[in-house]
N, C-alpha and C. Protein backbone atom coordinates (compact mmCIF):
# COMPACT_ATOMS: atom_id res chain seq x y z
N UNK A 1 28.13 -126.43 229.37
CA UNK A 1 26.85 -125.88 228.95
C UNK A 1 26.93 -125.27 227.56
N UNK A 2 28.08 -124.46 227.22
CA UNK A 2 28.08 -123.61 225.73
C UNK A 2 28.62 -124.82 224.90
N UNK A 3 29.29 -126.04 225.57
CA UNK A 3 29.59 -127.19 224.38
C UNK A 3 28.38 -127.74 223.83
N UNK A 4 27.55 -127.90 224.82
CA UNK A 4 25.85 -128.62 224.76
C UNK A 4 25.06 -127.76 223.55
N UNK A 5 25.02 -126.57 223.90
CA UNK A 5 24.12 -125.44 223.12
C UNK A 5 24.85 -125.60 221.97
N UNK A 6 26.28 -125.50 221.46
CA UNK A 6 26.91 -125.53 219.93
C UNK A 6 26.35 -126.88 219.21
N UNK A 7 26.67 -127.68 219.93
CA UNK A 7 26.06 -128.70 219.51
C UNK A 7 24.63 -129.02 219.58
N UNK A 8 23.51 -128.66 219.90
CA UNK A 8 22.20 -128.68 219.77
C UNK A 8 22.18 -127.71 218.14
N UNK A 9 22.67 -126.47 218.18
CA UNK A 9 22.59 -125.85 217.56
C UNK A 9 23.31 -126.44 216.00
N UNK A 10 24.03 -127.09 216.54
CA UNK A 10 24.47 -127.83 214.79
C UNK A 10 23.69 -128.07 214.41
N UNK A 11 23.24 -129.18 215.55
CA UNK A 11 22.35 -130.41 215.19
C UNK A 11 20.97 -130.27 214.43
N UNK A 12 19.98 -128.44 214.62
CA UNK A 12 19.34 -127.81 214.73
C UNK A 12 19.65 -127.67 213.20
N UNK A 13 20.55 -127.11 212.59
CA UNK A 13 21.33 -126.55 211.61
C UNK A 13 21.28 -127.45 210.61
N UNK A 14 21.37 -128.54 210.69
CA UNK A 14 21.80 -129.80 210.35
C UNK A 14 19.73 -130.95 209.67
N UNK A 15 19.15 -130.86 210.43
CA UNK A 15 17.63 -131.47 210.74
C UNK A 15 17.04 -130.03 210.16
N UNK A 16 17.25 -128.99 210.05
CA UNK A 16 16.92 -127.64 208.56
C UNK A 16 17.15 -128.24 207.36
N UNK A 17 18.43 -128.23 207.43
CA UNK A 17 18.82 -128.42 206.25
C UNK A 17 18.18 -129.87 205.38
N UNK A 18 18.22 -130.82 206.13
CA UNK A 18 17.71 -132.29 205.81
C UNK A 18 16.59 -132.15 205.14
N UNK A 19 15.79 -131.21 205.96
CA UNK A 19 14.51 -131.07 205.56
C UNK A 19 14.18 -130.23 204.86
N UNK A 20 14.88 -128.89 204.66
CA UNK A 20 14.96 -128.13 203.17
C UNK A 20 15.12 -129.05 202.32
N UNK A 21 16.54 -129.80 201.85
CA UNK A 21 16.38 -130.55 200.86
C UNK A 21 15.41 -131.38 200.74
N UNK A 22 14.79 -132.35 201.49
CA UNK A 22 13.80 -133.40 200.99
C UNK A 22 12.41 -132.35 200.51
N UNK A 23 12.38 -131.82 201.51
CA UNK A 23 10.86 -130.58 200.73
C UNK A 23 11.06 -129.89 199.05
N UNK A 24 12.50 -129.64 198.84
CA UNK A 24 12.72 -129.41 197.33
C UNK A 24 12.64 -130.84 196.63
N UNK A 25 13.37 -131.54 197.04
CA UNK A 25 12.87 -132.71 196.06
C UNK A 25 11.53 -133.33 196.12
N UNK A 26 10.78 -133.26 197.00
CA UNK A 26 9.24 -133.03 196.91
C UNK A 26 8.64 -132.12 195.93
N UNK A 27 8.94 -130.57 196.11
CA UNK A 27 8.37 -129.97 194.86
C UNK A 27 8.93 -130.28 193.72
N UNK A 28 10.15 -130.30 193.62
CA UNK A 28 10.64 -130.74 191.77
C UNK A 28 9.91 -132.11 191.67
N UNK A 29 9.76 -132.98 192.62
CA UNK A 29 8.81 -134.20 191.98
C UNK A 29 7.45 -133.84 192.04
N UNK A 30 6.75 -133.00 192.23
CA UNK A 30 5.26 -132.51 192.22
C UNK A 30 4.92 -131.62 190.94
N UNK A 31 6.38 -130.72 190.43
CA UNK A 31 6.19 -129.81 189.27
C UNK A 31 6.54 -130.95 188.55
N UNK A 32 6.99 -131.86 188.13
CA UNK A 32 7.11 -133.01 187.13
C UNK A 32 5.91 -133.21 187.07
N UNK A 33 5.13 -133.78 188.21
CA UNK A 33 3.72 -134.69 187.79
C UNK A 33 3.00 -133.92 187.33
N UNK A 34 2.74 -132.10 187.76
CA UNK A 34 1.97 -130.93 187.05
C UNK A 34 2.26 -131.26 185.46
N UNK A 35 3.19 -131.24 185.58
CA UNK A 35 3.47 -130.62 184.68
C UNK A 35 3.38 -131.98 182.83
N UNK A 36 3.21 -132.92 184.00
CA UNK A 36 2.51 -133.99 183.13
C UNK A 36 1.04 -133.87 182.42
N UNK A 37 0.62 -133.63 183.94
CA UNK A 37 -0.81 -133.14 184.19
C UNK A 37 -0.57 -132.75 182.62
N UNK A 38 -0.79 -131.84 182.20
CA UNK A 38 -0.76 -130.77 181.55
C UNK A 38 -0.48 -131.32 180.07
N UNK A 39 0.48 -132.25 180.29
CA UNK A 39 0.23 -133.24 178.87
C UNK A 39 -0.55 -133.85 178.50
N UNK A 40 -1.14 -134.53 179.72
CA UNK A 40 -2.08 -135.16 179.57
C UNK A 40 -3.57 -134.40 178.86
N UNK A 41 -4.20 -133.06 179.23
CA UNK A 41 -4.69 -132.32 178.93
C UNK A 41 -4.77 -132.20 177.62
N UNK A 42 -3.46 -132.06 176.76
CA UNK A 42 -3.60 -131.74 175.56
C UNK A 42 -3.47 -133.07 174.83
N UNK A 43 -3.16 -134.08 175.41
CA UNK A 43 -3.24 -135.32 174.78
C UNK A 43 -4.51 -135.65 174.84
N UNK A 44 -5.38 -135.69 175.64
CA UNK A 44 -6.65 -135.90 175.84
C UNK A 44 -7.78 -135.68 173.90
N UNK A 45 -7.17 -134.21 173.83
CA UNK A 45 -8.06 -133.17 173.22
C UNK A 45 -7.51 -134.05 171.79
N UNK A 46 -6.13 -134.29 171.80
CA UNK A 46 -5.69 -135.13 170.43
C UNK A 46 -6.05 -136.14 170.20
N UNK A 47 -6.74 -137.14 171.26
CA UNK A 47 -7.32 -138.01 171.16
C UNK A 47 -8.55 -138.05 170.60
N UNK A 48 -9.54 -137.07 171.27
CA UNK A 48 -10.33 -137.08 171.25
C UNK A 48 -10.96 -136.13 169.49
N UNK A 49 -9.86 -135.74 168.58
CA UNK A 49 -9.93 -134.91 167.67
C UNK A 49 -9.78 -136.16 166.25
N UNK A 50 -8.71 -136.85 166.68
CA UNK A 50 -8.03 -137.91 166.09
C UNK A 50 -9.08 -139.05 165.03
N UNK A 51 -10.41 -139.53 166.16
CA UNK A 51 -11.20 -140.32 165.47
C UNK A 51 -12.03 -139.29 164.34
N UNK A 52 -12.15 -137.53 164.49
CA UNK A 52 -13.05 -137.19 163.84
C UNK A 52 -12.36 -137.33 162.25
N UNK A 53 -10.89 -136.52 162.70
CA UNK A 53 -10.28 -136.96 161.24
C UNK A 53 -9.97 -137.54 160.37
N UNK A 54 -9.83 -139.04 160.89
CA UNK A 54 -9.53 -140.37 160.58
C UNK A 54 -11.15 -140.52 159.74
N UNK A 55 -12.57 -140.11 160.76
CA UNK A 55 -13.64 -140.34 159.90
C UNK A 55 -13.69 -139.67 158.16
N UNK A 56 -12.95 -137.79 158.71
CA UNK A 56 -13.40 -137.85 157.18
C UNK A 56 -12.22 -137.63 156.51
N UNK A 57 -11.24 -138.20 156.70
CA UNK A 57 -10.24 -138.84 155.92
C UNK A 57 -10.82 -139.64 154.79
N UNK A 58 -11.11 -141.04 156.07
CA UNK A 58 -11.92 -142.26 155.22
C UNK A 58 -12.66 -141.99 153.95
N UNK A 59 -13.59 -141.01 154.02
CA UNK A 59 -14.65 -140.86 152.96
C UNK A 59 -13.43 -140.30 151.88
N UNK A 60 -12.78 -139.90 151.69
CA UNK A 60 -11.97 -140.09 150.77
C UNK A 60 -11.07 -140.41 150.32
N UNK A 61 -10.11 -141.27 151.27
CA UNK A 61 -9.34 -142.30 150.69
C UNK A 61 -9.70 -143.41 151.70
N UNK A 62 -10.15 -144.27 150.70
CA UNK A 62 -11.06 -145.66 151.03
C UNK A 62 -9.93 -146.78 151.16
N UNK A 63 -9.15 -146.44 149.97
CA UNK A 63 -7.85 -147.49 149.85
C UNK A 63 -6.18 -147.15 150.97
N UNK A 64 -6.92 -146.60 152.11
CA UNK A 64 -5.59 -145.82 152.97
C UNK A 64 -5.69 -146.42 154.23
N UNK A 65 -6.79 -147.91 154.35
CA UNK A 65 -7.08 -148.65 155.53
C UNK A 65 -5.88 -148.65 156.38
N UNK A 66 -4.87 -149.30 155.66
CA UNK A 66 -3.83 -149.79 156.50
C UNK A 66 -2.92 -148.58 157.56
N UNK A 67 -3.14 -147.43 156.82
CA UNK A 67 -2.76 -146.09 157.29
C UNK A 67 -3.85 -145.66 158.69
N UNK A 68 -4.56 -145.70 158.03
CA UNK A 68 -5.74 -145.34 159.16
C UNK A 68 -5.60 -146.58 160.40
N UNK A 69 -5.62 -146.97 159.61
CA UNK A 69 -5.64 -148.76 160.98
C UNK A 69 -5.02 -148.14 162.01
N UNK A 70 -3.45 -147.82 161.23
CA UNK A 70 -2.33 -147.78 162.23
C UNK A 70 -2.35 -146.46 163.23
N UNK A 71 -2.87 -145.34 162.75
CA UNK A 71 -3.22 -144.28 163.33
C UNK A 71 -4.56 -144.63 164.70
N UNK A 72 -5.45 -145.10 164.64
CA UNK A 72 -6.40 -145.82 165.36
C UNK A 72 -5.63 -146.55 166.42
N UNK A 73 -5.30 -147.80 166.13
CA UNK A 73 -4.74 -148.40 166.90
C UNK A 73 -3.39 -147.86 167.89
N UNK A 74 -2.97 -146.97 167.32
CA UNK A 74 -1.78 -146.23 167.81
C UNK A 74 -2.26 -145.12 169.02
N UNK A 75 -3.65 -144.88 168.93
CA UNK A 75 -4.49 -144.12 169.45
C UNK A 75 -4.95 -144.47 170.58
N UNK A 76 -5.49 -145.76 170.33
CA UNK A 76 -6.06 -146.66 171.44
C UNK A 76 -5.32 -147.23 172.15
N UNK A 77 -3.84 -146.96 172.07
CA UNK A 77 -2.76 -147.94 172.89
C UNK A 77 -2.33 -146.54 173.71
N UNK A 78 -2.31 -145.26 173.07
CA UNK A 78 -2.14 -144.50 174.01
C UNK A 78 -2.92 -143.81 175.21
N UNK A 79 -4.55 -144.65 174.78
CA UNK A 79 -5.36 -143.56 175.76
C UNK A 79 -5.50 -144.96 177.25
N UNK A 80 -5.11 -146.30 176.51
CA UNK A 80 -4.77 -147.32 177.33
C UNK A 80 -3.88 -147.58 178.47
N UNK A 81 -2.19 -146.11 178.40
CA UNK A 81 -1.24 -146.32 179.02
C UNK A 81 -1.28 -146.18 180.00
N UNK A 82 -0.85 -146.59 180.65
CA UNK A 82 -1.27 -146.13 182.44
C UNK A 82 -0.06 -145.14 183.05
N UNK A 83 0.87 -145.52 182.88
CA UNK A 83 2.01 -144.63 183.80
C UNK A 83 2.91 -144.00 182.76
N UNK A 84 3.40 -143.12 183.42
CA UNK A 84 4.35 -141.71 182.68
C UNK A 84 5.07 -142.43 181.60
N UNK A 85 5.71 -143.81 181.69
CA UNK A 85 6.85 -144.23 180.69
C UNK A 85 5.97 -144.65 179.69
N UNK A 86 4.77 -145.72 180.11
CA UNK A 86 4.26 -146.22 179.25
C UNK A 86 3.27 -145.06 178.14
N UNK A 87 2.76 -143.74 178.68
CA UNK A 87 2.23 -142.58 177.77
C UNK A 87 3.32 -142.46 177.04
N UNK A 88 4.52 -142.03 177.71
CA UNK A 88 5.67 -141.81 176.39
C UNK A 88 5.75 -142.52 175.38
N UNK A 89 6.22 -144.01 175.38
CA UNK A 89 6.45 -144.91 174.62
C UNK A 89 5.12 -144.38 173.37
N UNK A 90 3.97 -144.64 173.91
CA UNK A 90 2.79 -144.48 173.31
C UNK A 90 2.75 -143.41 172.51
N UNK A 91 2.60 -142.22 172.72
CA UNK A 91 2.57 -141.11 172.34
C UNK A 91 3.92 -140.93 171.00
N UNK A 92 4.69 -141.62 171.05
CA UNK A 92 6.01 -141.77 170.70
C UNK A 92 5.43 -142.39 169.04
N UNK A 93 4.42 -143.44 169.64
CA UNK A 93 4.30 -144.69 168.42
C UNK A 93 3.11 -143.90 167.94
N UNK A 94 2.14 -142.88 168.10
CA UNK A 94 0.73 -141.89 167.75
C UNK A 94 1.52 -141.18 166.82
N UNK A 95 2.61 -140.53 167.54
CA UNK A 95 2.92 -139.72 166.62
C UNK A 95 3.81 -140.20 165.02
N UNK A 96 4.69 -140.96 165.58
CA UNK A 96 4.99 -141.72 164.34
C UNK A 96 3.77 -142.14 163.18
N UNK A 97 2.56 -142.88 163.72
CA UNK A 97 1.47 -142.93 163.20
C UNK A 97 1.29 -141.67 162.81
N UNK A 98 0.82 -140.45 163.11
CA UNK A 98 0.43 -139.11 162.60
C UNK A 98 1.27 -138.65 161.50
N UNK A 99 2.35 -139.30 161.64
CA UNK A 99 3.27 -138.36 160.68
C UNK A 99 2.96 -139.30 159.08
N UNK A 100 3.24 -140.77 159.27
CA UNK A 100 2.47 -141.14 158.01
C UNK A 100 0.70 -140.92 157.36
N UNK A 101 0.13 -140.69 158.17
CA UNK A 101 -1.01 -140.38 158.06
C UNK A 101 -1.09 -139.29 157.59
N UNK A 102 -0.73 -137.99 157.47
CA UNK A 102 -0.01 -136.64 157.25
C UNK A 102 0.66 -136.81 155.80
N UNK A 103 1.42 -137.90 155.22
CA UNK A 103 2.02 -138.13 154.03
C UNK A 103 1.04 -138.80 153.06
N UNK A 104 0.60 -139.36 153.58
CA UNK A 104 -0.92 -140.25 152.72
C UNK A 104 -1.60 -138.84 152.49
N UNK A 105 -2.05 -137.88 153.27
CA UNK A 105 -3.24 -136.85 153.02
C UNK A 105 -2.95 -136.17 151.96
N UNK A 106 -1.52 -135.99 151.92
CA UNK A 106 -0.95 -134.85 150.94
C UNK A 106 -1.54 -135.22 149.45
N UNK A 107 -1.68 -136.54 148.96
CA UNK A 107 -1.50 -137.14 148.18
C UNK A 107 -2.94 -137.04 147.58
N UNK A 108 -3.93 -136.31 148.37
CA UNK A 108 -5.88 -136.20 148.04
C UNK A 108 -5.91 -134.59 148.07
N UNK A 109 -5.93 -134.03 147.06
CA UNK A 109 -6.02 -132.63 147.02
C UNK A 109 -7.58 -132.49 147.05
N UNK A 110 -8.59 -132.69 146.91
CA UNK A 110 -10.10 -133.01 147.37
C UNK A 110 -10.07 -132.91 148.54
N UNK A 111 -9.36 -133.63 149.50
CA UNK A 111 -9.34 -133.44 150.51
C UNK A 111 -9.19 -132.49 151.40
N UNK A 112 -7.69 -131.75 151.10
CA UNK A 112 -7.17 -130.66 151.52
C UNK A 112 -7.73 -129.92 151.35
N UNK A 113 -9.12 -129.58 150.53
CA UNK A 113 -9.52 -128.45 150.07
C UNK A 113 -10.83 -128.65 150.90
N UNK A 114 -11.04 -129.79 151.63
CA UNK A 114 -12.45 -130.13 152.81
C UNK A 114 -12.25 -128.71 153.41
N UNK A 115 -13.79 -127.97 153.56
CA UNK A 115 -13.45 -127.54 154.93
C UNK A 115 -13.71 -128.01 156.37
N UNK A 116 -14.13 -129.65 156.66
CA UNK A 116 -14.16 -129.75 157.63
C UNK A 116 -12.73 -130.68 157.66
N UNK A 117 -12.25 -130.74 156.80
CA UNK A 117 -10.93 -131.57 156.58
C UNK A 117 -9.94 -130.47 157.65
N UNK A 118 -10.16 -129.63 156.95
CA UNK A 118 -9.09 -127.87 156.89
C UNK A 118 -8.82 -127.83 158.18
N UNK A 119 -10.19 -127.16 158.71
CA UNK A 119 -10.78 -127.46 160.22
C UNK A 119 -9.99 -128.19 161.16
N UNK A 120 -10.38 -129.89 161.11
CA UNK A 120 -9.60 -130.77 161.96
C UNK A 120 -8.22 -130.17 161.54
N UNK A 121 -7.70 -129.86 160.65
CA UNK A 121 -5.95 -130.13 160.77
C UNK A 121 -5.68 -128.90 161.35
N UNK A 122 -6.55 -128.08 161.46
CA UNK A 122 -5.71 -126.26 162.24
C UNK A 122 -5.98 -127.15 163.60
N UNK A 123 -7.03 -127.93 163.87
CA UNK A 123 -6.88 -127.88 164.91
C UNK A 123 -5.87 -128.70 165.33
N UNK A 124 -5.51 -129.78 165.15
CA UNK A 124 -4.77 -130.53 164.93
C UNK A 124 -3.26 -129.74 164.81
N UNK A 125 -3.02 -129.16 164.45
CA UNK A 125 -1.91 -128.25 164.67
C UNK A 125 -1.77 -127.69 165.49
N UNK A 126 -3.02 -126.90 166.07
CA UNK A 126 -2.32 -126.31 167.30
C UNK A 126 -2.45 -127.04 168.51
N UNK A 127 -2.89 -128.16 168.53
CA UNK A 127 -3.25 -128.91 169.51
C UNK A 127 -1.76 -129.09 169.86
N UNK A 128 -0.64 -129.67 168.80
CA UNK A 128 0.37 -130.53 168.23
C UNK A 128 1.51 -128.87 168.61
N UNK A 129 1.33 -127.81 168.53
CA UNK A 129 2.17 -126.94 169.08
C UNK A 129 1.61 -126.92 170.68
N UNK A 130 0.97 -127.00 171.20
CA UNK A 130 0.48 -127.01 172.44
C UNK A 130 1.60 -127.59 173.12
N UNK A 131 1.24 -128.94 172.71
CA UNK A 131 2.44 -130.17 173.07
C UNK A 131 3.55 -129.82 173.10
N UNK A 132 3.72 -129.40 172.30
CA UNK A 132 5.19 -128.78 172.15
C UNK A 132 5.77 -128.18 173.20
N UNK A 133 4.88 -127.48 173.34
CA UNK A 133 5.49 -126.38 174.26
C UNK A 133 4.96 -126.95 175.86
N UNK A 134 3.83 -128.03 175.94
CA UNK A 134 4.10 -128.60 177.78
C UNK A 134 4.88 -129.63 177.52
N UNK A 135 5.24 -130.05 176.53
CA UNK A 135 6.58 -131.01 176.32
C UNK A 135 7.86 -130.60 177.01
N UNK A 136 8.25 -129.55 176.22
CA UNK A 136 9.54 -128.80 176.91
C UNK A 136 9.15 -128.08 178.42
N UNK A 137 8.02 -127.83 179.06
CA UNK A 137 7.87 -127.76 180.11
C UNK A 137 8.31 -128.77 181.19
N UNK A 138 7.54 -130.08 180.93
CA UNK A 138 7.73 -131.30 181.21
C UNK A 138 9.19 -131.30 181.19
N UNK A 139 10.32 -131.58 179.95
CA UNK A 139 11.18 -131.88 180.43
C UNK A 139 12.68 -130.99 180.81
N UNK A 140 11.85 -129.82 181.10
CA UNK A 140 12.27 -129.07 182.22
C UNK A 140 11.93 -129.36 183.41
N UNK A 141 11.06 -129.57 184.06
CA UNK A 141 10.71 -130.27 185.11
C UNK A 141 11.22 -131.62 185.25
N UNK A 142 11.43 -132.43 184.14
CA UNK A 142 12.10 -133.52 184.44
C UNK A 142 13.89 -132.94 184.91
N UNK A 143 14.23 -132.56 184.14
CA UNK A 143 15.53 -132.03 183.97
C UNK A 143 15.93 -131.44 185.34
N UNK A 144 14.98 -130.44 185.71
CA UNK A 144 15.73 -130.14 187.64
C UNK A 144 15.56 -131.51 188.40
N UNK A 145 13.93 -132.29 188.71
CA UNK A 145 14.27 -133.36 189.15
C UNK A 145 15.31 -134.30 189.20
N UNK A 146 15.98 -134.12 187.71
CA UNK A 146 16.64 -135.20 187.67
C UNK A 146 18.44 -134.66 188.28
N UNK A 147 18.43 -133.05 188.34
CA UNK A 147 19.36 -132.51 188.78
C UNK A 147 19.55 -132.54 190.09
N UNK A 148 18.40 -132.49 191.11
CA UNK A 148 18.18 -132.40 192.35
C UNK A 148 18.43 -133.73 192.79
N UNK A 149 18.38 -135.08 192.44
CA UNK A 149 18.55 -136.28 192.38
C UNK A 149 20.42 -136.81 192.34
N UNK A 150 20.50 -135.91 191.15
CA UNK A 150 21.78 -136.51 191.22
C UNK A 150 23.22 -135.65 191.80
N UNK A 151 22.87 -133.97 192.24
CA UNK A 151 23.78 -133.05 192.67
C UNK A 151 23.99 -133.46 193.91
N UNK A 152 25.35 -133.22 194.58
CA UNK A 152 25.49 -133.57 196.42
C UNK A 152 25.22 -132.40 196.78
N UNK A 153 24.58 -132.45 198.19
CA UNK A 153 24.13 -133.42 199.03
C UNK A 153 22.98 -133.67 198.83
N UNK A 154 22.46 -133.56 197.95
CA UNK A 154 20.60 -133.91 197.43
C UNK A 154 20.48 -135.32 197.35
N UNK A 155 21.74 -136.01 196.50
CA UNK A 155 21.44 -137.22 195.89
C UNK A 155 21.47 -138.29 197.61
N UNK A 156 22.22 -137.89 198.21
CA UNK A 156 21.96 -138.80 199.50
C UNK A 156 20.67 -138.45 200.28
N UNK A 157 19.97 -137.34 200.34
CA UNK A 157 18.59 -138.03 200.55
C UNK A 157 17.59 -138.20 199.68
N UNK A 158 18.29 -137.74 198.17
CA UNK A 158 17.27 -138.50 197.28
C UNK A 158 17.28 -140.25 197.47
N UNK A 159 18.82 -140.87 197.17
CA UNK A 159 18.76 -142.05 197.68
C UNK A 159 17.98 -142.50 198.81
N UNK A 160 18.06 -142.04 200.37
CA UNK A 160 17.61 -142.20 201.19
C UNK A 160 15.76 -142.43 201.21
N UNK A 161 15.10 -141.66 200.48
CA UNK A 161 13.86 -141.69 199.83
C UNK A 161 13.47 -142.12 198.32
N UNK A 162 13.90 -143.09 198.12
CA UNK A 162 13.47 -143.20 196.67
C UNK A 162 13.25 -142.30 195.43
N UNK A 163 14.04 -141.19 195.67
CA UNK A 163 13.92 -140.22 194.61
C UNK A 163 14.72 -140.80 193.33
N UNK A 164 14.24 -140.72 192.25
CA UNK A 164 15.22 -141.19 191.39
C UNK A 164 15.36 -140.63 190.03
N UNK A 165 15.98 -140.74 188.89
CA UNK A 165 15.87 -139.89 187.49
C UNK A 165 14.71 -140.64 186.99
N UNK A 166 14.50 -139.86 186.32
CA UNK A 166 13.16 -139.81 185.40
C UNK A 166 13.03 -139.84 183.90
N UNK A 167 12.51 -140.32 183.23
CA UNK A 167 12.71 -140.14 181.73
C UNK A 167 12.47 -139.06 181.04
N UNK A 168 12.83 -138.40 180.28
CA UNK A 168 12.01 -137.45 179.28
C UNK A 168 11.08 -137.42 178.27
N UNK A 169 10.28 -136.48 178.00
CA UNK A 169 9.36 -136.83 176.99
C UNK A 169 10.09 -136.75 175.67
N UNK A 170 10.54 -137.57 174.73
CA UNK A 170 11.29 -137.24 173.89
C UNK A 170 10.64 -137.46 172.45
N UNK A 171 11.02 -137.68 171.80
CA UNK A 171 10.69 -137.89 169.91
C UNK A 171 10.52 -139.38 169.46
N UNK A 172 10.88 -140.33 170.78
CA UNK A 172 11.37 -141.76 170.55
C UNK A 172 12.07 -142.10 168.75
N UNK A 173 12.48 -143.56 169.08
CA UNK A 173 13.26 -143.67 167.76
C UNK A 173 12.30 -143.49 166.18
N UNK A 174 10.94 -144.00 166.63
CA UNK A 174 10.35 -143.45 164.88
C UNK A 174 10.52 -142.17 164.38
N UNK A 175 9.92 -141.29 165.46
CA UNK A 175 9.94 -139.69 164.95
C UNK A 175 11.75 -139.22 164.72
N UNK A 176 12.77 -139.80 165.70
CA UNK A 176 13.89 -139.19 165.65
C UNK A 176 14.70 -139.93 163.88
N UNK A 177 14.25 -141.03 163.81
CA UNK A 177 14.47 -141.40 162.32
C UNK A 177 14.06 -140.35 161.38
N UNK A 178 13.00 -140.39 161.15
CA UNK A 178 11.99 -139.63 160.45
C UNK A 178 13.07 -138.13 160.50
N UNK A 179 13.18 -137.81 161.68
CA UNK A 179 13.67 -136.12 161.29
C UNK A 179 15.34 -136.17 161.12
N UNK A 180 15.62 -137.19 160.74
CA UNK A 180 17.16 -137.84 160.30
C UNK A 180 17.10 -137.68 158.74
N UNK A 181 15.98 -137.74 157.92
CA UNK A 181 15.82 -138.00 156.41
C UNK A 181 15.76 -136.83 156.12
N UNK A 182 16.34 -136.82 154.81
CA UNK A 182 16.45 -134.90 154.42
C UNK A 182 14.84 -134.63 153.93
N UNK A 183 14.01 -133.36 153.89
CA UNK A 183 12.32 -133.46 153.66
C UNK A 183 12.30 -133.46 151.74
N UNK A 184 11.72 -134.10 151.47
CA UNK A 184 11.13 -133.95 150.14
C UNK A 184 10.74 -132.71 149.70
N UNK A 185 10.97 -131.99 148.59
CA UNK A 185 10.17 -131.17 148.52
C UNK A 185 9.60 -131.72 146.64
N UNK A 186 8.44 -131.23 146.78
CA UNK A 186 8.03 -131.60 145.20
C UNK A 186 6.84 -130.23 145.11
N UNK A 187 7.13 -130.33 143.68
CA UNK A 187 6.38 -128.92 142.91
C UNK A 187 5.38 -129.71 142.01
């Protein structure tokens, strides 16, 4: 009878524990998708800020098509992406776009001196620190997921359930080039 009860009681011990772990790897995969959420949010607002600037960009540099093109189109491929890897990639190739678009502006002091020019770019900035900061949220949330996934005894019922690593939101290779080059400075 007390062999029966130790052993129920493992077993008891044992079907806790199973299920503690899979319920944590449930929430670390639920604070990931929040916490996407949340990118998405401020990507939204960049999107949606993106065509005003590009408009009055245009009115003053007429000859910066190919710049603008690429910013547009870079735009429209990101509000197109459907799943977490494919926003990255995207967002990856916007921002690369933003950053030349950003080097062309410098170059129209008329411009810089818009105040609805001015305007879009504060906002545009803080939109762009926003990110920043549910970026590194995000891949903190990626980062335990991907810890909870691969630490024992997690990773055997992550295996067991399809839990798996996850990508990060990162700088992809344009932007990580780009911040490889020493910055210009000119007077």
């Amino acid at each position: 009878m007390i062999p029966l009860l130790v052993v129920g009681g493992i077993l008891l011990l044992l079907i806790i524990w199973f299920i503690s772990i899979y319920n944590k790897l449930v929430h670390l995969r639920n604070n990931r998708e929040n916490a996407f959420a949340d990118i998405d949010v401020q990507l939204k607002q960049r999107h949606d800020l993106i065509p005003q600037l590009v408009a009055t960009v245009k009115g003053y540099a007429k000859h910066e098509d190919s710049v603008l093109t690429k910013v547009t189109e870079a735009r429209n491929a990101a509000m197109k992406a459907g799943t977490v890897n494919e926003k990255i990639a995207a967002e990856a190739a916007l921002a690369g776009a933003m950053s030349q678009f950003t080097m062309q502006m410098e170059a129209y002091p008329d411009l810089k001196a818009n105040t609805n020019f001015m305007h879009l770019q504060q906002e545009m900035g803080d939109i762009e620190n926003k990110l920043a900061a549910v970026r590194r949220f995000f891949n903190s949330a990626t980062k335990e997921l991907n810890n909870g996934v691969q630490k024992f005894p997690s990773n055997i019922i992550a295996g067991m359930f399809k839990f798996g690593q996850e990508p990060y939101f990162d700088l992809g290779v344009v932007q990580r080039e780009e911040l490889d080059k020493a910055p210009t400075v000119e007077f």
